[in-house]
PDB file of N, CA and C in Angstrom:
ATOM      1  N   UNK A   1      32.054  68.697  99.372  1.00  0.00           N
ATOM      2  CA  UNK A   1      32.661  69.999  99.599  1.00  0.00           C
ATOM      3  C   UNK A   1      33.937  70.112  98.772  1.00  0.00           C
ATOM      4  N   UNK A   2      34.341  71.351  98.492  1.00  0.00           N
ATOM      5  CA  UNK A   2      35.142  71.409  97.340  1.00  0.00           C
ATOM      6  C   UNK A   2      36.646  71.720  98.608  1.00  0.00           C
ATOM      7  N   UNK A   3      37.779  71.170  98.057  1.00  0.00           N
ATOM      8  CA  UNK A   3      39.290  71.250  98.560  1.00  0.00           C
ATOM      9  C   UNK A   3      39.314  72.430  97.948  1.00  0.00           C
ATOM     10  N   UNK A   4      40.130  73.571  98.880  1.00  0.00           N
ATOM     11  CA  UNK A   4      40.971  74.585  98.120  1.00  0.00           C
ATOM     12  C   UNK A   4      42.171  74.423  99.363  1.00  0.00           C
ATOM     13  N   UNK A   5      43.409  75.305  98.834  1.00  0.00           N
ATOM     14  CA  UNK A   5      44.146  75.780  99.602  1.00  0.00           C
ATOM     15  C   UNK A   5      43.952  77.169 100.197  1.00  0.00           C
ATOM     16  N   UNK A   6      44.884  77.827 100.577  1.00  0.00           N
ATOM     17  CA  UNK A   6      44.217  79.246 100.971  1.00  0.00           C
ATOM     18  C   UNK A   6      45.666  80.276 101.633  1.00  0.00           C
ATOM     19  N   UNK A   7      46.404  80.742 100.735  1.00  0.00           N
ATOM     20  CA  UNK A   7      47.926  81.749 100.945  1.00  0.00           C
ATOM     21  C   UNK A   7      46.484  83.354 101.897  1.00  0.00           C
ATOM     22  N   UNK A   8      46.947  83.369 103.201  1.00  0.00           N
ATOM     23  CA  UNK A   8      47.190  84.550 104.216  1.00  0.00           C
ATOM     24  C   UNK A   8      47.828  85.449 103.754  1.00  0.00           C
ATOM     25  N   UNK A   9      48.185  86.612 103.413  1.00  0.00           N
ATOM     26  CA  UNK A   9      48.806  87.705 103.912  1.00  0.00           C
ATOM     27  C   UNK A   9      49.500  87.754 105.268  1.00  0.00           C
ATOM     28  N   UNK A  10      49.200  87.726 106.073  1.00  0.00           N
ATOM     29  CA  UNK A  10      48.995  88.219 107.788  1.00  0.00           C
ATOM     30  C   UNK A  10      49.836  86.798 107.852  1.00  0.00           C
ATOM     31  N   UNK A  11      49.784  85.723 107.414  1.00  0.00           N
ATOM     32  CA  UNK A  11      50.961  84.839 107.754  1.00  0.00           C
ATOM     33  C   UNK A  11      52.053  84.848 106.985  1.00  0.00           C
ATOM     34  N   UNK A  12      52.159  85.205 105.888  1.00  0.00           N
ATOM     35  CA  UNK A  12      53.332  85.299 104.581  1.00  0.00           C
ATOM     36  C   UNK A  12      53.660  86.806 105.211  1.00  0.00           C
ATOM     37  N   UNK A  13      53.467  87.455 105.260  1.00  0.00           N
ATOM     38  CA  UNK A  13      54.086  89.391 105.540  1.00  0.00           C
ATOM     39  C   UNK A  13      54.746  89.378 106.150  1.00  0.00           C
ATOM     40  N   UNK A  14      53.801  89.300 107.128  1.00  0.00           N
ATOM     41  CA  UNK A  14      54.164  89.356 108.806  1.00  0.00           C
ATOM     42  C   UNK A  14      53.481  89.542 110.117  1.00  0.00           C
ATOM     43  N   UNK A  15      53.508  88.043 110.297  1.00  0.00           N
ATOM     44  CA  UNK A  15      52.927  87.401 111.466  1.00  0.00           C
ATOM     45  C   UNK A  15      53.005  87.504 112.541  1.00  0.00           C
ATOM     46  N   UNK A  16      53.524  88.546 113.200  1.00  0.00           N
ATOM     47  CA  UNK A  16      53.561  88.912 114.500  1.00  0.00           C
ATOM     48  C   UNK A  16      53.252  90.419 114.408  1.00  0.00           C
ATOM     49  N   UNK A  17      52.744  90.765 113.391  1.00  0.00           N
ATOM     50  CA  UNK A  17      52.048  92.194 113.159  1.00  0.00           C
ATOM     51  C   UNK A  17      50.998  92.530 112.712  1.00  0.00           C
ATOM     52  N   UNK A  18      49.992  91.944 113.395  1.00  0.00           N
ATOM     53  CA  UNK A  18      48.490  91.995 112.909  1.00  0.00           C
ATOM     54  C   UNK A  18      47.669  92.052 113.594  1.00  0.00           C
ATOM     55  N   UNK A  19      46.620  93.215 113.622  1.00  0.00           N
ATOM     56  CA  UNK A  19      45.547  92.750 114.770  1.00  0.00           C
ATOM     57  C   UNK A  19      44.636  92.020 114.301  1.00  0.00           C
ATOM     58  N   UNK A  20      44.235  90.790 114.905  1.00  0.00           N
ATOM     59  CA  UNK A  20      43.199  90.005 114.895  1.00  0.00           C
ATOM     60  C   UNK A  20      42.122  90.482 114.349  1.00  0.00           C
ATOM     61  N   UNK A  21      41.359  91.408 115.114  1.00  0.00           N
ATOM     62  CA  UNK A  21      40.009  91.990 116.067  1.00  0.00           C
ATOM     63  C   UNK A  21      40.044  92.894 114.916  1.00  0.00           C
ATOM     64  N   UNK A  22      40.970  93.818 114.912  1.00  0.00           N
ATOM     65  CA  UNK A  22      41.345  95.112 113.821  1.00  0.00           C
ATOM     66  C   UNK A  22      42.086  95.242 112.649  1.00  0.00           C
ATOM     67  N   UNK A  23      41.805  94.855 111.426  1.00  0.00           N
ATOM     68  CA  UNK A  23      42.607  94.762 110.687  1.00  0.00           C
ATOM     69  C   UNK A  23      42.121  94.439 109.271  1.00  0.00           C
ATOM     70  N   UNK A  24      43.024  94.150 108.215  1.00  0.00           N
ATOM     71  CA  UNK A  24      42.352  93.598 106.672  1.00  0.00           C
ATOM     72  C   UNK A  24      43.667  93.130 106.571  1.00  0.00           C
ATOM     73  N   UNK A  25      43.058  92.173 104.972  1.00  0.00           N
ATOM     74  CA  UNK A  25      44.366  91.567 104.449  1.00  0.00           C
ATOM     75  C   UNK A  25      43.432  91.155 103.208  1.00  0.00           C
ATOM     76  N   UNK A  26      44.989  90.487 102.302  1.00  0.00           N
ATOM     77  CA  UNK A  26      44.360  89.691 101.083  1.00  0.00           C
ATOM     78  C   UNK A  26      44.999  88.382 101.014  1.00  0.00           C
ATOM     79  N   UNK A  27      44.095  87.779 101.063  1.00  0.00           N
ATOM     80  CA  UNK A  27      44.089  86.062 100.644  1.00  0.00           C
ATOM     81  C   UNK A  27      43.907  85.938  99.077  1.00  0.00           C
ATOM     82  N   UNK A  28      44.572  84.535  98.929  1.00  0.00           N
ATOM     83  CA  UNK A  28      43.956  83.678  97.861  1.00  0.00           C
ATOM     84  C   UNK A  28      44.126  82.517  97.672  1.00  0.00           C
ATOM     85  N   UNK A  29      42.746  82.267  97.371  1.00  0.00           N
ATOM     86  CA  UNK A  29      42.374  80.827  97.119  1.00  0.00           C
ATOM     87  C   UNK A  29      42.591  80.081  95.993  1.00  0.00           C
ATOM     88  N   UNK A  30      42.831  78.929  95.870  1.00  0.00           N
ATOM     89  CA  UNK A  30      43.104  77.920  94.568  1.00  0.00           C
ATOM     90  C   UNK A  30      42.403  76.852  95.280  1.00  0.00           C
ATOM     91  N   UNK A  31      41.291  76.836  94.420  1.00  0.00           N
ATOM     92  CA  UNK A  31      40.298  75.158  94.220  1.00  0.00           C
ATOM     93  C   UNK A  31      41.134  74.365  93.684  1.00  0.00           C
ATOM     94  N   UNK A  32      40.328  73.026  93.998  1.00  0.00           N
ATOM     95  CA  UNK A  32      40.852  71.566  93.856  1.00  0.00           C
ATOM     96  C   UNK A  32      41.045  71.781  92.147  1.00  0.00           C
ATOM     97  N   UNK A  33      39.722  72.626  91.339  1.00  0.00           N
ATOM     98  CA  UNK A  33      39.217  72.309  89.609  1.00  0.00           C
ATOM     99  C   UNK A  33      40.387  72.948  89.148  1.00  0.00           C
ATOM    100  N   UNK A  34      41.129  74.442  89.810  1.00  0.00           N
ATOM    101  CA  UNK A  34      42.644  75.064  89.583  1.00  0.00           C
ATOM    102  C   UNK A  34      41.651  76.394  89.313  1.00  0.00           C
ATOM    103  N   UNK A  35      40.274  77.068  90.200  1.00  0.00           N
ATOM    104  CA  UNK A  35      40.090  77.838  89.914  1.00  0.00           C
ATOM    105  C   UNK A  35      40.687  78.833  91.206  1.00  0.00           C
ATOM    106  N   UNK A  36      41.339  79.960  90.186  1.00  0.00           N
ATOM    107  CA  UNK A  36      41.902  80.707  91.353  1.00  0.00           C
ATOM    108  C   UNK A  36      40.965  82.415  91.886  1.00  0.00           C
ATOM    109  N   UNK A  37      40.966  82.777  93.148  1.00  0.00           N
ATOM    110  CA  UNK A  37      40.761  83.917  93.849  1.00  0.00           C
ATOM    111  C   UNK A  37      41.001  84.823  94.699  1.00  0.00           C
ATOM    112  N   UNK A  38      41.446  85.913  93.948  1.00  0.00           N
ATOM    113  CA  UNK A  38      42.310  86.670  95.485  1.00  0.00           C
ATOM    114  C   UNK A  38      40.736  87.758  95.668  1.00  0.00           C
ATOM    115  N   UNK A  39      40.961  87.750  97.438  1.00  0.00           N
ATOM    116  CA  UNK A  39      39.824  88.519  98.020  1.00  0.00           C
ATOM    117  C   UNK A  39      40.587  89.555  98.744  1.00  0.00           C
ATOM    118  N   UNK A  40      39.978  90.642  98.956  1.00  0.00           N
ATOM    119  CA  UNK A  40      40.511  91.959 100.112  1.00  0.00           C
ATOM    120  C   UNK A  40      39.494  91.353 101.279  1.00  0.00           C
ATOM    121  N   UNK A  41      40.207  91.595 102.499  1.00  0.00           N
ATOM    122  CA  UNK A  41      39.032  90.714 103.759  1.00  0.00           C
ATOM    123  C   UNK A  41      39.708  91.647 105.128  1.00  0.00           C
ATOM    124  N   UNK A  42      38.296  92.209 105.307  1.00  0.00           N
ATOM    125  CA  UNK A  42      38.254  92.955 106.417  1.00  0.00           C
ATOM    126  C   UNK A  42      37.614  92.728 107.670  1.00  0.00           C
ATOM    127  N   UNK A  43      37.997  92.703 109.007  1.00  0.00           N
ATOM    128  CA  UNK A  43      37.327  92.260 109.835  1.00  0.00           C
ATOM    129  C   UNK A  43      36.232  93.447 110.125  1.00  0.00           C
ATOM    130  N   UNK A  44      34.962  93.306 110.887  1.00  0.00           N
ATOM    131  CA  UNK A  44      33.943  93.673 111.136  1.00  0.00           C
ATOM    132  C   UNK A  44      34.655  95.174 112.038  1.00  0.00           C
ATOM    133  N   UNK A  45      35.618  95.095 112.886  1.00  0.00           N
ATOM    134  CA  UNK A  45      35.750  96.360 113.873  1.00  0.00           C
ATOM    135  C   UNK A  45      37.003  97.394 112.520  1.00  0.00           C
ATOM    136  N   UNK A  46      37.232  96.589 111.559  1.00  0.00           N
ATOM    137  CA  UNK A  46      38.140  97.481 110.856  1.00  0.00           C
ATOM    138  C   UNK A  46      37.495  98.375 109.686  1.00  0.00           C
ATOM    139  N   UNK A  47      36.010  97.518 109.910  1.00  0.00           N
ATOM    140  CA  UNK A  47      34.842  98.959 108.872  1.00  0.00           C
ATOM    141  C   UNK A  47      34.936 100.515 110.078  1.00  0.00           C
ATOM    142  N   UNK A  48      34.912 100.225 111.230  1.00  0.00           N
ATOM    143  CA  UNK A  48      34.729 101.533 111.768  1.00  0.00           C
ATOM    144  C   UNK A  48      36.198 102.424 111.375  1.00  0.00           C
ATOM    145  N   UNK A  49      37.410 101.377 111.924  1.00  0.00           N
ATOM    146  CA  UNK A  49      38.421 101.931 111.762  1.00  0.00           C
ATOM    147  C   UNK A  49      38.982 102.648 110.280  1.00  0.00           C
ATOM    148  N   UNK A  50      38.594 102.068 109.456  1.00  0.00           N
ATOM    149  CA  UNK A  50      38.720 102.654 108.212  1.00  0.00           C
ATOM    150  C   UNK A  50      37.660 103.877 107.797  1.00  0.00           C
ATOM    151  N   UNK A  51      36.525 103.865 108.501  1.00  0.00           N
ATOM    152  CA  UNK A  51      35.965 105.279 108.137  1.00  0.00           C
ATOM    153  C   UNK A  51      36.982 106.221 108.961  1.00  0.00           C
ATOM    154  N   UNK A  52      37.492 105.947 110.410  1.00  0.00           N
ATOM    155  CA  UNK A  52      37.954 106.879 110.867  1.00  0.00           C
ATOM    156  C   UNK A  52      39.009 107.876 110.679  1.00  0.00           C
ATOM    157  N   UNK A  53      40.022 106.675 109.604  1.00  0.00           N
ATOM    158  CA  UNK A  53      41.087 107.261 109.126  1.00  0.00           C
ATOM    159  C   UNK A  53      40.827 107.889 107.876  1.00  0.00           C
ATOM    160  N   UNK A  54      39.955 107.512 107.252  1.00  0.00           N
ATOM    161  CA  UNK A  54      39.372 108.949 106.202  1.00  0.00           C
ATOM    162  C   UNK A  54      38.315 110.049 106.616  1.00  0.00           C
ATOM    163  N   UNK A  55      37.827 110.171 107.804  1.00  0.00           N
ATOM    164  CA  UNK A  55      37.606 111.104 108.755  1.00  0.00           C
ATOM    165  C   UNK A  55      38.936 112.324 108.820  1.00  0.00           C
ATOM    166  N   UNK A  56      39.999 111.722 109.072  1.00  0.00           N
ATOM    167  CA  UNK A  56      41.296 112.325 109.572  1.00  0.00           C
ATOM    168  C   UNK A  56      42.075 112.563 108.205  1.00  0.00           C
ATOM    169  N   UNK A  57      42.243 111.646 106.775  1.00  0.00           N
ATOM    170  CA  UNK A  57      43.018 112.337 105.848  1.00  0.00           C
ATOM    171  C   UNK A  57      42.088 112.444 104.597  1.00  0.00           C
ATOM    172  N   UNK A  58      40.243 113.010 105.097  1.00  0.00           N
ATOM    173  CA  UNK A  58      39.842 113.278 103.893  1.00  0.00           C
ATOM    174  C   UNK A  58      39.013 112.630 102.335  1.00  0.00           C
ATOM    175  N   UNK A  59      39.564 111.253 102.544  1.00  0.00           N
ATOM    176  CA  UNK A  59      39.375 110.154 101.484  1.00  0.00           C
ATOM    177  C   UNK A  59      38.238 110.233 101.592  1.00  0.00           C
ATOM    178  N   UNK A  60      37.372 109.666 100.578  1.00  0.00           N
ATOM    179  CA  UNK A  60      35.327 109.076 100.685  1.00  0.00           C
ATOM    180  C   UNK A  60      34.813 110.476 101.540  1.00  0.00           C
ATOM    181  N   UNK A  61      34.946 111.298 101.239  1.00  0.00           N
ATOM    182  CA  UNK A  61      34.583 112.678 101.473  1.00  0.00           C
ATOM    183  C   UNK A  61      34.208 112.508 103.423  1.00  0.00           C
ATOM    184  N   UNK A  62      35.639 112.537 103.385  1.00  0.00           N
ATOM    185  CA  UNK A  62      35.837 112.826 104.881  1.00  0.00           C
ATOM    186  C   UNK A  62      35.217 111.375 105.877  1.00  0.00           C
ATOM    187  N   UNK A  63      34.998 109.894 105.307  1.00  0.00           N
ATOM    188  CA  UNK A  63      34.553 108.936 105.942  1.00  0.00           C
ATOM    189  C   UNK A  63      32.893 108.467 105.762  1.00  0.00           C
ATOM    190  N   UNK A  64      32.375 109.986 104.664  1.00  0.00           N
ATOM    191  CA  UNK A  64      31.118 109.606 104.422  1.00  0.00           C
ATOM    192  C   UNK A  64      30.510 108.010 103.748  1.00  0.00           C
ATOM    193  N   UNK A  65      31.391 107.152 103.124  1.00  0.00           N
ATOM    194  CA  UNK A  65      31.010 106.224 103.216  1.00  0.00           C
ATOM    195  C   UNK A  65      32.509 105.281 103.072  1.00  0.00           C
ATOM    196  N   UNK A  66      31.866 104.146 102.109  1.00  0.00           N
ATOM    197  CA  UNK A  66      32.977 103.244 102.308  1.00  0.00           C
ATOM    198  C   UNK A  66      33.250 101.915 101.131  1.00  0.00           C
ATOM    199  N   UNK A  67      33.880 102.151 100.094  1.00  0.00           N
ATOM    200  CA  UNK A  67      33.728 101.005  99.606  1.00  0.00           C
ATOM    201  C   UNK A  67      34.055  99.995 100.238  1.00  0.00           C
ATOM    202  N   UNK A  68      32.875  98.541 100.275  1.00  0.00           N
ATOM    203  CA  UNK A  68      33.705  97.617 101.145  1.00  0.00           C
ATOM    204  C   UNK A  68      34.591  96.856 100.411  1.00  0.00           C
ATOM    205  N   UNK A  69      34.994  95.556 101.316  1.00  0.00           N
ATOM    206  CA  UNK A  69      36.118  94.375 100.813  1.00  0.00           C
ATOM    207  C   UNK A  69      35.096  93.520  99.905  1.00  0.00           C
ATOM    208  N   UNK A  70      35.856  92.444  99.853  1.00  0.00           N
ATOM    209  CA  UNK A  70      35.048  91.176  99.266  1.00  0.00           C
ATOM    210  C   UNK A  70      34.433  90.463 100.308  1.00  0.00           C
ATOM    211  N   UNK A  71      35.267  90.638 101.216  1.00  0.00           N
ATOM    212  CA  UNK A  71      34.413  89.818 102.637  1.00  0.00           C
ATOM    213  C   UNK A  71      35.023  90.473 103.774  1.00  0.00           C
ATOM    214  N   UNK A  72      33.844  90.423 104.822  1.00  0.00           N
ATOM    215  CA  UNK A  72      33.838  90.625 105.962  1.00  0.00           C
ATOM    216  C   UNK A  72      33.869  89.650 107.300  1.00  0.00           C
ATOM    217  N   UNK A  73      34.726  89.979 108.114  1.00  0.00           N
ATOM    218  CA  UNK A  73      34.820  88.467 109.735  1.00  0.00           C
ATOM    219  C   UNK A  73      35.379  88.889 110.533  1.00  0.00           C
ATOM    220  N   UNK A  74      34.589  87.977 111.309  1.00  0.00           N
ATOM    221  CA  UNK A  74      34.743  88.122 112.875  1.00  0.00           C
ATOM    222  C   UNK A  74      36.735  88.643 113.185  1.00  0.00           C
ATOM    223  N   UNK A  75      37.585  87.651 112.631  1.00  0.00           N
ATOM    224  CA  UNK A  75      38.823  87.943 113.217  1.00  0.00           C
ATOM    225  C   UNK A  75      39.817  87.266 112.071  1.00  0.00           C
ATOM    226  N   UNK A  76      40.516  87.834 111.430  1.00  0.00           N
ATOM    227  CA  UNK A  76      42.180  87.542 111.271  1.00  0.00           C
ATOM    228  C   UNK A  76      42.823  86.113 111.461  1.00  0.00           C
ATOM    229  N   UNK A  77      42.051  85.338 111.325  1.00  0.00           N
ATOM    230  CA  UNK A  77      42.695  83.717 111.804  1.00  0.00           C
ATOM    231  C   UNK A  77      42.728  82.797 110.809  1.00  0.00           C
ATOM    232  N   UNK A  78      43.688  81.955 110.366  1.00  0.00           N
ATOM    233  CA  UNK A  78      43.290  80.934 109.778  1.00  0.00           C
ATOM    234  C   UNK A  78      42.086  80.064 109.757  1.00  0.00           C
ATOM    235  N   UNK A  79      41.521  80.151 111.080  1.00  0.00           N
ATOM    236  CA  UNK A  79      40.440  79.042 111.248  1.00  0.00           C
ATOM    237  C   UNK A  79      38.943  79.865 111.135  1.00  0.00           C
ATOM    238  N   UNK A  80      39.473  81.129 111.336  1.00  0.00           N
ATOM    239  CA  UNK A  80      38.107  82.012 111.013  1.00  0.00           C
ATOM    240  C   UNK A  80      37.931  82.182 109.411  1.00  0.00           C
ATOM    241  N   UNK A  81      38.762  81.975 108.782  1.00  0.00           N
ATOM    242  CA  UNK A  81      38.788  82.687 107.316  1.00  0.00           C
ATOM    243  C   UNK A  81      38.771  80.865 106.973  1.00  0.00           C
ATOM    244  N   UNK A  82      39.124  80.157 107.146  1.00  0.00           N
ATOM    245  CA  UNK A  82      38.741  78.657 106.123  1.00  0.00           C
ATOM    246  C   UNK A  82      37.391  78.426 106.437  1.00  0.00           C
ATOM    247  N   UNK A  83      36.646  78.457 107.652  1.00  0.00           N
ATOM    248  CA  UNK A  83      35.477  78.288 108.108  1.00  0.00           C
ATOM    249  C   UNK A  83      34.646  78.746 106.856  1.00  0.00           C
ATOM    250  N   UNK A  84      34.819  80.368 106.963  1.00  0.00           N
ATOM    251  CA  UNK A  84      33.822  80.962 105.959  1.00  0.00           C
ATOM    252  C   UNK A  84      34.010  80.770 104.894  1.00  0.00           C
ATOM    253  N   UNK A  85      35.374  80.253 104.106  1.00  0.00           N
ATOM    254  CA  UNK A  85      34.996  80.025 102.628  1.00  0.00           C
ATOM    255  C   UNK A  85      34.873  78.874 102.374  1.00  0.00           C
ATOM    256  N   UNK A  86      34.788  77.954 103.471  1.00  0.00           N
ATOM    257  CA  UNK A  86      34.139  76.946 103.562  1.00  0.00           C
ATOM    258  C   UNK A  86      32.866  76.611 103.218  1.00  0.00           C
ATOM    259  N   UNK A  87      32.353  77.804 104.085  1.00  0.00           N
ATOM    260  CA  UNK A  87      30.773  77.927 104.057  1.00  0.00           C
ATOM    261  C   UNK A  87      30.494  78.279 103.044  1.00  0.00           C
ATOM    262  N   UNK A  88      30.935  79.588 102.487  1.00  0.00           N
ATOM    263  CA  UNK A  88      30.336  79.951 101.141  1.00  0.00           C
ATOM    264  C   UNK A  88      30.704  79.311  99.984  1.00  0.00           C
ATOM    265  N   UNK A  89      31.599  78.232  99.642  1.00  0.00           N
ATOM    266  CA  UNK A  89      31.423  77.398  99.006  1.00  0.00           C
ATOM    267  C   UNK A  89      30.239  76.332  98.893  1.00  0.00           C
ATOM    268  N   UNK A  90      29.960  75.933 100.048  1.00  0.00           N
ATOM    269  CA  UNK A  90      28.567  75.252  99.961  1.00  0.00           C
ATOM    270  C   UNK A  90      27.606  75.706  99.387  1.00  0.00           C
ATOM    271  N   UNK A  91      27.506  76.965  99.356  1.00  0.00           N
ATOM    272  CA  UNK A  91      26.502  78.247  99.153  1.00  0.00           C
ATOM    273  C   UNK A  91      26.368  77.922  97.156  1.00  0.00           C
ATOM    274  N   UNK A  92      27.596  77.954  96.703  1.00  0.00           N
ATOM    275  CA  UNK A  92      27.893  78.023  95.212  1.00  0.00           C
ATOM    276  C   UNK A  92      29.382  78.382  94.629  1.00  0.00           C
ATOM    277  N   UNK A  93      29.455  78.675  93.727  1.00  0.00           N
ATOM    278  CA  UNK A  93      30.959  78.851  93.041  1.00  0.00           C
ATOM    279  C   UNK A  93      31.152  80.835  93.572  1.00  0.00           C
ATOM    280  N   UNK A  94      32.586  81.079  94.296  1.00  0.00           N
ATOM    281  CA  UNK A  94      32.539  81.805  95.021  1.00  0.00           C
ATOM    282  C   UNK A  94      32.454  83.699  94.004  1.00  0.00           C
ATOM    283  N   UNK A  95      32.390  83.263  92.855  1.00  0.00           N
ATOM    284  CA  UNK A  95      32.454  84.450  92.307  1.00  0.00           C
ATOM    285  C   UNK A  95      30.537  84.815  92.159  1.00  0.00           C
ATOM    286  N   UNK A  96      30.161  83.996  92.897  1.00  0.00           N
ATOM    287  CA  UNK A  96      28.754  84.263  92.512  1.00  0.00           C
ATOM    288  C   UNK A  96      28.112  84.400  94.066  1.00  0.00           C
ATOM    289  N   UNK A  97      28.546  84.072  94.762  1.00  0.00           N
ATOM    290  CA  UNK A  97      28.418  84.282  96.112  1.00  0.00           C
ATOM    291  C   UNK A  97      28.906  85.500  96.771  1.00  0.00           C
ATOM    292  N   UNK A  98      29.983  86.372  96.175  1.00  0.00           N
ATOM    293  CA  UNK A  98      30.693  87.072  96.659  1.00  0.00           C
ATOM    294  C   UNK A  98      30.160  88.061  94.916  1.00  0.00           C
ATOM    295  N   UNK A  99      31.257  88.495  93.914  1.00  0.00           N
ATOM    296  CA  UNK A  99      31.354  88.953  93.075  1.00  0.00           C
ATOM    297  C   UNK A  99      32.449  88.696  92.284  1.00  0.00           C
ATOM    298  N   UNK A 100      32.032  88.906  91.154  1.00  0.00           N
ATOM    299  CA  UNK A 100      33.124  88.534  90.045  1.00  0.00           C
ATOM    300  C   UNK A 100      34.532  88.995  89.860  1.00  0.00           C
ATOM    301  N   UNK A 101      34.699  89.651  90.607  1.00  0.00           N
ATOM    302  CA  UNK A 101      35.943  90.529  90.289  1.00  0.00           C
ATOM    303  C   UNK A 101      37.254  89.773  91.316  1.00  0.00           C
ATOM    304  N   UNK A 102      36.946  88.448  91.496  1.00  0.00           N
ATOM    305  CA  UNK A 102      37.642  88.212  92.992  1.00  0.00           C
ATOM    306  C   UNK A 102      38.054  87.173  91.964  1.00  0.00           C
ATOM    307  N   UNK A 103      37.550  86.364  90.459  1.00  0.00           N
ATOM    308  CA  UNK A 103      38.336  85.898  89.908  1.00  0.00           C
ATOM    309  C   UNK A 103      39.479  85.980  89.251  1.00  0.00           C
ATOM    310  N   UNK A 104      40.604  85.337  89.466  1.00  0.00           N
ATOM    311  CA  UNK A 104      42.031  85.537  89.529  1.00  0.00           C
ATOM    312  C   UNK A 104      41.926  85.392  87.484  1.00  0.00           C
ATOM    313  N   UNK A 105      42.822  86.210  86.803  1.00  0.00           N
ATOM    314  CA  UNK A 105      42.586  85.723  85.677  1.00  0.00           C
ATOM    315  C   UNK A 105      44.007  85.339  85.204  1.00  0.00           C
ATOM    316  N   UNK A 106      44.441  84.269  84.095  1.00  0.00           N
ATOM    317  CA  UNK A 106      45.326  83.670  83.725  1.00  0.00           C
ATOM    318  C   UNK A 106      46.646  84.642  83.181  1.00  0.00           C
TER     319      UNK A 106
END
């Protein structure tokens, strides 16, 4: 399994202002090889919440759809978010698992 580190948002910002359950942020990762990735990461109850607020100011033609993040989870946690790029590292190299655009460039 490959070592990365992994910089939070929601712990660097501000950590006593985040909902778990409800919410997004951006991480990024640096592998052991020095390959780097920043992701947008939204939890599963913050797809509803984000149609709702372009419901209310209009955006994606009133909430009709939604571009998503790079990834989607259960919750806002350190241990929820290493888990999964844990996992999808096993999977393969994460710009191919996810999409290319999440590689950090020099």
């Amino acid at each position: 399994m490959k070592n990365f580190t992994l910089w939070l948002e929601f712990e660097a910002v501000d950590p006593n202002n985040w909902n778990v359950e409800n919410d997004c942020c951006n991480i990024h990762i640096e592998l052991d090889n020095g390959k780097q990735y920043g992701l947008n990461v939204w939890t599963y109850k913050f797809l509803q919440t984000a149609a709702d607020m372009d419901k209310k100011n209009g955006e994606n033609l009133n909430g009709l759809y939604q571009v998503p993040p790079d990834l989607f989870v259960k919750e806002l946690t350190r241990e929820c978010i290493e888990k999964s790029i844990q996992d999808l590292l096993k999977t393969g190299d994460l710009e191919k698992v996810l999409n290319q655009s999440i590689v950090s460039k020099p």
